[in-house]
PDB file of N, CA and C in Angstrom:
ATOM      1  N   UNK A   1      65.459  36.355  -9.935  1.00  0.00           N
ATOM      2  CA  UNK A   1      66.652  36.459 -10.748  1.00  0.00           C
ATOM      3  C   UNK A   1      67.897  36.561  -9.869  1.00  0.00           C
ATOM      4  N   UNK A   2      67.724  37.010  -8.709  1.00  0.00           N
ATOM      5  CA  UNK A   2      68.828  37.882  -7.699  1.00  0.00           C
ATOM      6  C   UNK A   2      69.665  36.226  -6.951  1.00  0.00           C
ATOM      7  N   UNK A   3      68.297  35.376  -7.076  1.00  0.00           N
ATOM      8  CA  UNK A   3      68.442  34.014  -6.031  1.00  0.00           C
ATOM      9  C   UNK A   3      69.403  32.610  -7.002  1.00  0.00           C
ATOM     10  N   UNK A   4      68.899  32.919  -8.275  1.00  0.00           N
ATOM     11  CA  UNK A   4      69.401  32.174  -9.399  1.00  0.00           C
ATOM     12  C   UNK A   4      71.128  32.584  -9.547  1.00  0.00           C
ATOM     13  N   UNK A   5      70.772  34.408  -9.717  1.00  0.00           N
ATOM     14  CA  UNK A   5      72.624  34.420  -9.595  1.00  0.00           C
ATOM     15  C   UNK A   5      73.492  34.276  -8.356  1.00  0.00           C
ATOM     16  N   UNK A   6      72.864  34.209  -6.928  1.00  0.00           N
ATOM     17  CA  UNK A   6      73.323  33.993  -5.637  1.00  0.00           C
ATOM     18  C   UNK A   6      74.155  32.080  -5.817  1.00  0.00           C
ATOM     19  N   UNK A   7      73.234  31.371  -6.646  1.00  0.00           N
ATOM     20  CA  UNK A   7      73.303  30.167  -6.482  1.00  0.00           C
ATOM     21  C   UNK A   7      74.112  29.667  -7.629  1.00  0.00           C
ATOM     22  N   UNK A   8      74.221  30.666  -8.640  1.00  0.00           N
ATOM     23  CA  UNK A   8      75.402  30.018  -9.468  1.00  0.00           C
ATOM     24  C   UNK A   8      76.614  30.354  -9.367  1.00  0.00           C
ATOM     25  N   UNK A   9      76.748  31.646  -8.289  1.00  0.00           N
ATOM     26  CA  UNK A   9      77.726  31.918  -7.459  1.00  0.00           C
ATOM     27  C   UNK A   9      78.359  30.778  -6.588  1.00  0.00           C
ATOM     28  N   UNK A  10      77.369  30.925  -6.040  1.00  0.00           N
ATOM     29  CA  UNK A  10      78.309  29.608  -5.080  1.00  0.00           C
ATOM     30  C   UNK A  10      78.394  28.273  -5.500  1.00  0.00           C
ATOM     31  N   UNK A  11      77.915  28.020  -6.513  1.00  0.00           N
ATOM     32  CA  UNK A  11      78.529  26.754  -7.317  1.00  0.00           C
ATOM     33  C   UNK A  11      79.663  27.031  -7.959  1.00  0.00           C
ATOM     34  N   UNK A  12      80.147  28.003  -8.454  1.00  0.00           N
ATOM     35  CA  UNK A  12      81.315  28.668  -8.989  1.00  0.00           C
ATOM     36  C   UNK A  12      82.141  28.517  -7.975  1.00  0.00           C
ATOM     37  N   UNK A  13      81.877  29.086  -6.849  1.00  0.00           N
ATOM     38  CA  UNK A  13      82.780  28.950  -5.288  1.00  0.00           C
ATOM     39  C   UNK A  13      83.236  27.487  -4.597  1.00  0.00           C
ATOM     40  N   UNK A  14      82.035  27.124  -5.031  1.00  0.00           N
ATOM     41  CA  UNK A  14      82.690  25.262  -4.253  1.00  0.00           C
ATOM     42  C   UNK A  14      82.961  24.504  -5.379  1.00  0.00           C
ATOM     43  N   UNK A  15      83.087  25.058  -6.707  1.00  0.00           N
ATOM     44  CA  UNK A  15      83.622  24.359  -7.816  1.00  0.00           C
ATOM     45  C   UNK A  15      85.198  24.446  -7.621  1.00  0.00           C
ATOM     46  N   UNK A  16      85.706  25.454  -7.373  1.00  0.00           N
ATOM     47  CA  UNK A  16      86.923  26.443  -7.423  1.00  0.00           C
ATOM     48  C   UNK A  16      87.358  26.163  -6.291  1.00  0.00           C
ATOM     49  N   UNK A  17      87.111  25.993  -4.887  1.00  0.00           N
ATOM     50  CA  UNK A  17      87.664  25.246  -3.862  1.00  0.00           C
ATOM     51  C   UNK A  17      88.023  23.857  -4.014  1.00  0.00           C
ATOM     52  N   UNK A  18      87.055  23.034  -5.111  1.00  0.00           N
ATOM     53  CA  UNK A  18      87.547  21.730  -5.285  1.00  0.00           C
ATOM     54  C   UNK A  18      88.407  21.440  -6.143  1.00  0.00           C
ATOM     55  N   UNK A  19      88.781  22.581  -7.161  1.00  0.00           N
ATOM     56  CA  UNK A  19      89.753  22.691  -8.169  1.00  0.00           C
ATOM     57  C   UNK A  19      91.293  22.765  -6.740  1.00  0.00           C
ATOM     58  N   UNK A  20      90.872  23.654  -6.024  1.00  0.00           N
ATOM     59  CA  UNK A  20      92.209  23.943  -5.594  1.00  0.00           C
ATOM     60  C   UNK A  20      92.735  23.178  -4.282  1.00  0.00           C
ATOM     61  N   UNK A  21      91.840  22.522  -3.980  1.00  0.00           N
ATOM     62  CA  UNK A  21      91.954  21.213  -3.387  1.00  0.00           C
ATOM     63  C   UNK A  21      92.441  20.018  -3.960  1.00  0.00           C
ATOM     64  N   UNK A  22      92.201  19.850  -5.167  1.00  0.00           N
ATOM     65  CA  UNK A  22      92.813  18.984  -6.067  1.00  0.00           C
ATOM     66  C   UNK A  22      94.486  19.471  -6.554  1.00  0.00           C
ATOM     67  N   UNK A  23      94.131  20.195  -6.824  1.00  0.00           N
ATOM     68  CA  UNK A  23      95.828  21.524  -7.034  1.00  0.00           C
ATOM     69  C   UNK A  23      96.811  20.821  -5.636  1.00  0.00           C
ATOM     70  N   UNK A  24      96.544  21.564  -4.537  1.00  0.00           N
ATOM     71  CA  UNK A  24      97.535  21.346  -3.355  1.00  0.00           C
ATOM     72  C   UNK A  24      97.591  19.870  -2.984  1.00  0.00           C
ATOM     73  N   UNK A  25      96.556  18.771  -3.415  1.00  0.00           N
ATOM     74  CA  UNK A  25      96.929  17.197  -3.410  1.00  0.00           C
ATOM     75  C   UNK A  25      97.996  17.299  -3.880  1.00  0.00           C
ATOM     76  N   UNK A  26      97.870  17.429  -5.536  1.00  0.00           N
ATOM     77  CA  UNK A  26      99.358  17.266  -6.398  1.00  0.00           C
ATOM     78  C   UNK A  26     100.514  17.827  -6.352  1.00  0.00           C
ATOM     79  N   UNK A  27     100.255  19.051  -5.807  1.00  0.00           N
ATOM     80  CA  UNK A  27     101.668  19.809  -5.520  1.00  0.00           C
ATOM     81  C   UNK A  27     102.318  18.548  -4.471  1.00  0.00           C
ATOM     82  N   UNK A  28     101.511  18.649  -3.061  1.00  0.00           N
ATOM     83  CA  UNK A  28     102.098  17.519  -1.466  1.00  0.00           C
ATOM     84  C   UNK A  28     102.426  16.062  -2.306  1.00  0.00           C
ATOM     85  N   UNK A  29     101.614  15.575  -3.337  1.00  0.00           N
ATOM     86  CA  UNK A  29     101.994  14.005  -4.199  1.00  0.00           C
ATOM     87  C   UNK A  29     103.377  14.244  -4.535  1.00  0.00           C
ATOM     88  N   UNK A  30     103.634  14.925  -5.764  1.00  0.00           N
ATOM     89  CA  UNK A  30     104.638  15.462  -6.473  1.00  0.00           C
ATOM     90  C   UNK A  30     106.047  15.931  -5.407  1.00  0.00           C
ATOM     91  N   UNK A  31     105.830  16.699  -4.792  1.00  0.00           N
ATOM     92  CA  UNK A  31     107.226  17.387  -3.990  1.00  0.00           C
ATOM     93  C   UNK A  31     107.487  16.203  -2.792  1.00  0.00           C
ATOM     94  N   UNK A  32     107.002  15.037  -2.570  1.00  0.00           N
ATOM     95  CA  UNK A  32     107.267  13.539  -1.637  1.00  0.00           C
ATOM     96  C   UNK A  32     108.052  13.956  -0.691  1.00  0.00           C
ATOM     97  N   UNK A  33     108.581  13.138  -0.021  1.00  0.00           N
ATOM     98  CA  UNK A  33     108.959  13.419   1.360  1.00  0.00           C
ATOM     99  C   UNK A  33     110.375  13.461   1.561  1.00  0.00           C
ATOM    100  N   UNK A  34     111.029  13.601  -0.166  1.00  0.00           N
ATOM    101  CA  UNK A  34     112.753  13.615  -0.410  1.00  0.00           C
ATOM    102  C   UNK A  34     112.742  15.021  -0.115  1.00  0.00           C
ATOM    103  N   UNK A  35     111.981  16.096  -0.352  1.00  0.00           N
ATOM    104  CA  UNK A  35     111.789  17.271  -0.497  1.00  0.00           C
ATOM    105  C   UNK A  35     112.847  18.109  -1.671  1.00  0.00           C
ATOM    106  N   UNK A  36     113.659  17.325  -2.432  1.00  0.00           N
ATOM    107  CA  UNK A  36     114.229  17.539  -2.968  1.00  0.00           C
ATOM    108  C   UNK A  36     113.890  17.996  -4.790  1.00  0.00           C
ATOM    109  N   UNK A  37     112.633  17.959  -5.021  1.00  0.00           N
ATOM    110  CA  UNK A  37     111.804  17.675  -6.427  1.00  0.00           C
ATOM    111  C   UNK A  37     111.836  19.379  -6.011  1.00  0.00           C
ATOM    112  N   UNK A  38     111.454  20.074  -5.290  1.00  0.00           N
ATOM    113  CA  UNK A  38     111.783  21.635  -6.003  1.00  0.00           C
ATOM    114  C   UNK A  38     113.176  21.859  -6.440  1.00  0.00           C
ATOM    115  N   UNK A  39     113.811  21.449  -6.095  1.00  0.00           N
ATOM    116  CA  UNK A  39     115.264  21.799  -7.106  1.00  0.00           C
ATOM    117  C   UNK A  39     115.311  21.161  -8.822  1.00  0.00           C
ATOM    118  N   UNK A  40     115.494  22.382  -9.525  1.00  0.00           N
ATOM    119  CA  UNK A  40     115.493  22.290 -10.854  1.00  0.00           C
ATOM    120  C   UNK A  40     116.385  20.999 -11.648  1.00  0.00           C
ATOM    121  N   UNK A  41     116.178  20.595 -11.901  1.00  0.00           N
ATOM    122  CA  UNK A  41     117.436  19.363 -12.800  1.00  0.00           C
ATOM    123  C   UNK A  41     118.387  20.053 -12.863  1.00  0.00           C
ATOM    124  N   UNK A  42     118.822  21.388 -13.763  1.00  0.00           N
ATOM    125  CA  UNK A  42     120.052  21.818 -13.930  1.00  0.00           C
ATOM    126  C   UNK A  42     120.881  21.906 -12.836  1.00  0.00           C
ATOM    127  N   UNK A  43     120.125  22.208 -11.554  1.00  0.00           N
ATOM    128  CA  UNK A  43     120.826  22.578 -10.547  1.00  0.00           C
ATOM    129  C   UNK A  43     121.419  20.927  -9.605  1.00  0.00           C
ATOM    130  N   UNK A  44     120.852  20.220  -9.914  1.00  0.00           N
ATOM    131  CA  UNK A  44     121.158  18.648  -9.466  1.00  0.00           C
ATOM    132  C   UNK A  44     122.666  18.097  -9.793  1.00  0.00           C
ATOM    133  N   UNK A  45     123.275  17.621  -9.378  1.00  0.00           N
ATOM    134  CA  UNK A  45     124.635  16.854  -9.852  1.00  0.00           C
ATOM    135  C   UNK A  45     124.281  15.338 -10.280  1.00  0.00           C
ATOM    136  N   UNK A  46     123.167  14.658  -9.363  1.00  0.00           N
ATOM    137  CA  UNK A  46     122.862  13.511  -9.962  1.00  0.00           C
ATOM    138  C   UNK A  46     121.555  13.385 -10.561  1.00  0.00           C
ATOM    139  N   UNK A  47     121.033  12.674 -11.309  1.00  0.00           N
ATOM    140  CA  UNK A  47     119.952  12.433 -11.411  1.00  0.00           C
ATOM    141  C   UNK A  47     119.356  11.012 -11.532  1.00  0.00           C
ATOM    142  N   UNK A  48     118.175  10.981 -11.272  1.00  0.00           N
ATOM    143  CA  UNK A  48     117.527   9.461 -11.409  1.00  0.00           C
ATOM    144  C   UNK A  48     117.442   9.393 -12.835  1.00  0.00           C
ATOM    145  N   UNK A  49     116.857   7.902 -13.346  1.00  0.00           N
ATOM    146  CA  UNK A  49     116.316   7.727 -14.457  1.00  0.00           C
ATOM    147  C   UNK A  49     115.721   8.006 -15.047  1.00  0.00           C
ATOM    148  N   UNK A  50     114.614   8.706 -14.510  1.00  0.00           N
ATOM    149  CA  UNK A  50     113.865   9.494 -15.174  1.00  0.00           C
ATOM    150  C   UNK A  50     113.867  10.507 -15.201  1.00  0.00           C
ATOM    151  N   UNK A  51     114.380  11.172 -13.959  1.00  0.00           N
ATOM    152  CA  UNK A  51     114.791  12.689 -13.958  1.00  0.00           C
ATOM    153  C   UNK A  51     115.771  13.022 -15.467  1.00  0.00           C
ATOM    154  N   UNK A  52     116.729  12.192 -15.252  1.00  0.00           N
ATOM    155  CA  UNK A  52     117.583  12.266 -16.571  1.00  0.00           C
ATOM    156  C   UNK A  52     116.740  12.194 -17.906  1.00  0.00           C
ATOM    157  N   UNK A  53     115.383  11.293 -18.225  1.00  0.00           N
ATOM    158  CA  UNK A  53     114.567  11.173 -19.484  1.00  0.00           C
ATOM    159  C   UNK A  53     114.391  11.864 -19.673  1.00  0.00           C
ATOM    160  N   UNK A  54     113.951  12.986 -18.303  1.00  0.00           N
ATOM    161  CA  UNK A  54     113.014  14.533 -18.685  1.00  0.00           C
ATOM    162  C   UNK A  54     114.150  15.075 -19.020  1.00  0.00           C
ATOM    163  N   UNK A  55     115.294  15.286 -18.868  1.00  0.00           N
ATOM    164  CA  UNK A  55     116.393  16.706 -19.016  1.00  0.00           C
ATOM    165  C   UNK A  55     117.165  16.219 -20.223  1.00  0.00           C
ATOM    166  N   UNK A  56     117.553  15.266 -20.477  1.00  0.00           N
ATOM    167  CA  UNK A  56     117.892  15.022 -21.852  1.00  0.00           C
ATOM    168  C   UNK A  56     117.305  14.715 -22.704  1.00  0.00           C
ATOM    169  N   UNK A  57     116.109  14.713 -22.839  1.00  0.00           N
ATOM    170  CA  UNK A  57     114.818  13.793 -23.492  1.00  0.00           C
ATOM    171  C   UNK A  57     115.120  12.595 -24.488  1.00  0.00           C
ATOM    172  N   UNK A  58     115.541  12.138 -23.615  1.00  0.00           N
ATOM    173  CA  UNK A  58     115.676  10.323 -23.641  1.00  0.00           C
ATOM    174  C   UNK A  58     114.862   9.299 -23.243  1.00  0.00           C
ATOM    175  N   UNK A  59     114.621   8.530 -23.768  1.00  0.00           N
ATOM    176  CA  UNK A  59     113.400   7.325 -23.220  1.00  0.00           C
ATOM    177  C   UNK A  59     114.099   6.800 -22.224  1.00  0.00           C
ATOM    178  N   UNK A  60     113.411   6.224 -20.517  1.00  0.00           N
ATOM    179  CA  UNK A  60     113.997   5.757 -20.012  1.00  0.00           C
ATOM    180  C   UNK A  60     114.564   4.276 -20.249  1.00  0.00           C
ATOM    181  N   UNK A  61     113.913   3.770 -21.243  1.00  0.00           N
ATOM    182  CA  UNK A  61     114.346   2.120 -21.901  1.00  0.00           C
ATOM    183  C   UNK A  61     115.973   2.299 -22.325  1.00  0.00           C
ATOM    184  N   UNK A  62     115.708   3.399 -22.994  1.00  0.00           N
ATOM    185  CA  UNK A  62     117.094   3.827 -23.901  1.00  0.00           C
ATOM    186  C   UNK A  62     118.036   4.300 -22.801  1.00  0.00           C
ATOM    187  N   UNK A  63     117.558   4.922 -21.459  1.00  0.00           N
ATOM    188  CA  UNK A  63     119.122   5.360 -20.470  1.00  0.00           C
ATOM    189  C   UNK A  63     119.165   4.185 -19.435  1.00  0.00           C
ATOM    190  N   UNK A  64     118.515   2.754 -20.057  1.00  0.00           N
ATOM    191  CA  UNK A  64     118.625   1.807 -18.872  1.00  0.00           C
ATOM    192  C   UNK A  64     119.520   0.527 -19.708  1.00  0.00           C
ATOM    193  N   UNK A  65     119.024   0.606 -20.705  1.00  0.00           N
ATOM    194  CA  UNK A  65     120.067   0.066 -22.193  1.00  0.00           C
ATOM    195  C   UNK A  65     121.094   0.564 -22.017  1.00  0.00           C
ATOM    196  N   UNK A  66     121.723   2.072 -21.742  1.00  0.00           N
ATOM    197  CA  UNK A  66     122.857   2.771 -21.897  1.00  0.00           C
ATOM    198  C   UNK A  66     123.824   2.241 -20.437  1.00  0.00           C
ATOM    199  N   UNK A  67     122.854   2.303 -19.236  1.00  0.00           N
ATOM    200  CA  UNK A  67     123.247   1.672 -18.365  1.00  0.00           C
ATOM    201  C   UNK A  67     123.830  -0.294 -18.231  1.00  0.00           C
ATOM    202  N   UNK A  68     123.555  -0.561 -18.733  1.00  0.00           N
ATOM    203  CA  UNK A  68     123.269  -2.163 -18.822  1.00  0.00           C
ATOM    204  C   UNK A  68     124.344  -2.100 -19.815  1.00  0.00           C
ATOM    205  N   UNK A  69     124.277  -1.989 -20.566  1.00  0.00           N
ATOM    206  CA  UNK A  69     125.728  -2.032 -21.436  1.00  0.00           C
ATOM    207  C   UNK A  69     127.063  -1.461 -21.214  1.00  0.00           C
ATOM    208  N   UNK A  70     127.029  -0.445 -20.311  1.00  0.00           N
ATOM    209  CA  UNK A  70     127.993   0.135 -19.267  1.00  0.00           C
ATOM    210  C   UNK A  70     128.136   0.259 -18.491  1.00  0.00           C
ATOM    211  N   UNK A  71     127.890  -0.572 -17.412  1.00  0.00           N
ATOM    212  CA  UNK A  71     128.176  -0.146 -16.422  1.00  0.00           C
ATOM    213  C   UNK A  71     129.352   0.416 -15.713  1.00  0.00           C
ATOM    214  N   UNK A  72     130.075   0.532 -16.312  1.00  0.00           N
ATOM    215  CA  UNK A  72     131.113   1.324 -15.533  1.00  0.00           C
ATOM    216  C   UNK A  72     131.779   2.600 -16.276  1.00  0.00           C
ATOM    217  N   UNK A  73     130.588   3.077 -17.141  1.00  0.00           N
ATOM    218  CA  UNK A  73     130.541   4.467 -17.664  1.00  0.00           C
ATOM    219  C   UNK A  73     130.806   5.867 -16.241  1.00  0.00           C
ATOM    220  N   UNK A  74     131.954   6.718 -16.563  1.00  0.00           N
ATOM    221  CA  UNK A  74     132.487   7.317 -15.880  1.00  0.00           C
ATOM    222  C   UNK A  74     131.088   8.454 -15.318  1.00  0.00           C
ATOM    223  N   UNK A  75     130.238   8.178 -16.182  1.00  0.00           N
ATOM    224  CA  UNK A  75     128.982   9.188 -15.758  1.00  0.00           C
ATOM    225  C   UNK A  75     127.725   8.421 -14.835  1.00  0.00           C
ATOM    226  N   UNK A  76     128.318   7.446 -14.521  1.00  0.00           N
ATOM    227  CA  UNK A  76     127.272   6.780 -13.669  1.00  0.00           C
ATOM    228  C   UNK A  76     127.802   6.450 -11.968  1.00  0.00           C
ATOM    229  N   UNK A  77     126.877   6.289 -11.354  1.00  0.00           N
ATOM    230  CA  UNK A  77     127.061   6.429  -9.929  1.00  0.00           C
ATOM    231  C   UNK A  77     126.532   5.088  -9.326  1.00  0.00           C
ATOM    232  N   UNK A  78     127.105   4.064  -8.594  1.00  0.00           N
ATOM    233  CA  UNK A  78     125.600   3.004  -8.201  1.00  0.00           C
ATOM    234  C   UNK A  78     125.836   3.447  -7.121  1.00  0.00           C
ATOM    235  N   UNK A  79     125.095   3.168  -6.006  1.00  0.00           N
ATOM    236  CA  UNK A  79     124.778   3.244  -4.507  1.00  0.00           C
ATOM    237  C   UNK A  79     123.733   1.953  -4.573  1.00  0.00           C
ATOM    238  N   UNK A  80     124.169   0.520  -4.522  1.00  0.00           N
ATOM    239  CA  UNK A  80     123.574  -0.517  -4.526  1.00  0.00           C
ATOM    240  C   UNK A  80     123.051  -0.878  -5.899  1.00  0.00           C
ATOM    241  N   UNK A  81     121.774  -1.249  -5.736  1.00  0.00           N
ATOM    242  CA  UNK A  81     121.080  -1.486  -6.817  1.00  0.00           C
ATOM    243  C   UNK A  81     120.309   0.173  -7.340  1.00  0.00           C
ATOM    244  N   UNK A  82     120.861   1.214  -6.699  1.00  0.00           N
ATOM    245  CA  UNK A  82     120.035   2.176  -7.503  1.00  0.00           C
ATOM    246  C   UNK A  82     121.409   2.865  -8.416  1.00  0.00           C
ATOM    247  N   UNK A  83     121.221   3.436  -9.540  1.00  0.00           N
ATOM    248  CA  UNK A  83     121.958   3.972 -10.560  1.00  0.00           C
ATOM    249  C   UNK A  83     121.677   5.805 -10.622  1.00  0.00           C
ATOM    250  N   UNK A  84     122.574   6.704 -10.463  1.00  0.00           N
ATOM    251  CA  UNK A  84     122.075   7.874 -10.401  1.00  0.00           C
ATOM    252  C   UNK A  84     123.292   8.431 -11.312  1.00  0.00           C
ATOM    253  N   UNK A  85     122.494   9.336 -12.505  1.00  0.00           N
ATOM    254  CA  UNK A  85     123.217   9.676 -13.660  1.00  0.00           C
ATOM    255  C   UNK A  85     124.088  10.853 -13.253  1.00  0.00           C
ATOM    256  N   UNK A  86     125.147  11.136 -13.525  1.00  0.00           N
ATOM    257  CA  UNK A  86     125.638  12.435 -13.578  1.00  0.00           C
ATOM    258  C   UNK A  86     125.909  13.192 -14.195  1.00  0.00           C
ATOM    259  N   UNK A  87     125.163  14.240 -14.233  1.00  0.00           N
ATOM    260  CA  UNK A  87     124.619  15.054 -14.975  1.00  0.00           C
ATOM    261  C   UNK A  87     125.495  15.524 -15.759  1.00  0.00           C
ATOM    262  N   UNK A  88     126.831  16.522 -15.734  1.00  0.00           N
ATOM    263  CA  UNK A  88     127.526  17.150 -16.490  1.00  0.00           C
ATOM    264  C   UNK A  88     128.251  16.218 -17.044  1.00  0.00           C
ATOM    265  N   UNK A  89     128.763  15.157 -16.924  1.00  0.00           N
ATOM    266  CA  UNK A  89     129.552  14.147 -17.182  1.00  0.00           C
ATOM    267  C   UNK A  89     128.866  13.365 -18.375  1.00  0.00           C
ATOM    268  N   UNK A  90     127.468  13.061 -18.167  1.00  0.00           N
ATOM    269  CA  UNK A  90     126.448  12.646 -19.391  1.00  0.00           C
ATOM    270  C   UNK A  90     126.250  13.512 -20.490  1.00  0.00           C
ATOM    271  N   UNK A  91     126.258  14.835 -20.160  1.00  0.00           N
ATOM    272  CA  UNK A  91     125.766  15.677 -21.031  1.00  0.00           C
ATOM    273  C   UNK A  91     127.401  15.778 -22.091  1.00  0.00           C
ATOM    274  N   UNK A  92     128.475  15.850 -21.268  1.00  0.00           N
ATOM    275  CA  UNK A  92     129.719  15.371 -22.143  1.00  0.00           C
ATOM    276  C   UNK A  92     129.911  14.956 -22.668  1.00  0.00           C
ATOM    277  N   UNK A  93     129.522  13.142 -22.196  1.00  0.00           N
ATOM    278  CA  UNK A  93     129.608  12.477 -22.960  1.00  0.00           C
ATOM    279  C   UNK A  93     128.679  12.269 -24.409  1.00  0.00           C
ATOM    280  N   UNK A  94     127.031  12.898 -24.246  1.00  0.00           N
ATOM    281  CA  UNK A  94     126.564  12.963 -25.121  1.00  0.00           C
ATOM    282  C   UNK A  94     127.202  14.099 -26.347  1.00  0.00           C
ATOM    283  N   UNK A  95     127.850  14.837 -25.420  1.00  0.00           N
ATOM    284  CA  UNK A  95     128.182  16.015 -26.752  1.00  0.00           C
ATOM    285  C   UNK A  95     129.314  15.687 -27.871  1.00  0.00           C
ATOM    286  N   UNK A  96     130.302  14.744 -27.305  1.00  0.00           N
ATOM    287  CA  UNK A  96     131.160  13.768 -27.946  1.00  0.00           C
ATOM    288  C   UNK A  96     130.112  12.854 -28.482  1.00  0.00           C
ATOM    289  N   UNK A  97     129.131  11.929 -27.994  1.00  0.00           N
ATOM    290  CA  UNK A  97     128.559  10.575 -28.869  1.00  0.00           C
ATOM    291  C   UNK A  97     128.006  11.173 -30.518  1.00  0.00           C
ATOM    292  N   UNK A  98     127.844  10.488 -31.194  1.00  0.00           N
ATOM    293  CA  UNK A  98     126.551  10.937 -32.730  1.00  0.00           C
ATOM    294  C   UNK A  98     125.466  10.161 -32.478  1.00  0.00           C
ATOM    295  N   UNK A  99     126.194   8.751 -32.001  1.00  0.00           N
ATOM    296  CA  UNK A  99     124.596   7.494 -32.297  1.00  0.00           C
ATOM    297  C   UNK A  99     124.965   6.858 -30.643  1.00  0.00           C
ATOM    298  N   UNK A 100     123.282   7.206 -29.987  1.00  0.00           N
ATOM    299  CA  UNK A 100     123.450   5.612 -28.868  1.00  0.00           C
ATOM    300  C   UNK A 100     122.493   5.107 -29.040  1.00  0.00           C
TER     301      UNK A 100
END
């Protein structure tokens, strides 16, 4: 009985190491090599496209439509071909919009 619970012990143990081996993959995937993904959205001045989907919960189709039809909306930023939203300036302008 003593050998049965020794052994479902340590299947519990190298179950739980592979859980948390899988854990610290996704954390190192997720936080990339901008190192910048621990900073909260609120605390951001710009945001990406999708960063912006998550914080305003907007589809990104719908803030690339919003883009494309404006481009020279006072809340947008280009640096080439990339578009980075700005944050307080969007959230303005949404608080003035009813329908986009």
């Amino acid at each position: 009985m003593e050998n049965r619970n020794s052994t479902e012990l340590e299947d519990k143990v190298i179950e739980l190491e592979r859980c948390i081996a899988m854990l610290t993959a996704l954390v190192e995937k997720s936080s990339g090599s901008e190192g910048r993904h621990d900073m909260p959205f609120y605390m951001k001045h710009l945001l990406s496209i999708d960063e912006a989907a998550v914080y305003f919960s907007l589809g990104e189709n719908k803030l690339r439509t919003l883009i494309k039809n404006n481009p020279d909306a006072d809340y947008l930023l280009h640096s080439g071909k990339i578009v980075k939203i700005k944050r307080q300036m969007f959230a303005d302008y949404l608080d003035r919009t009813n329908y986009i």
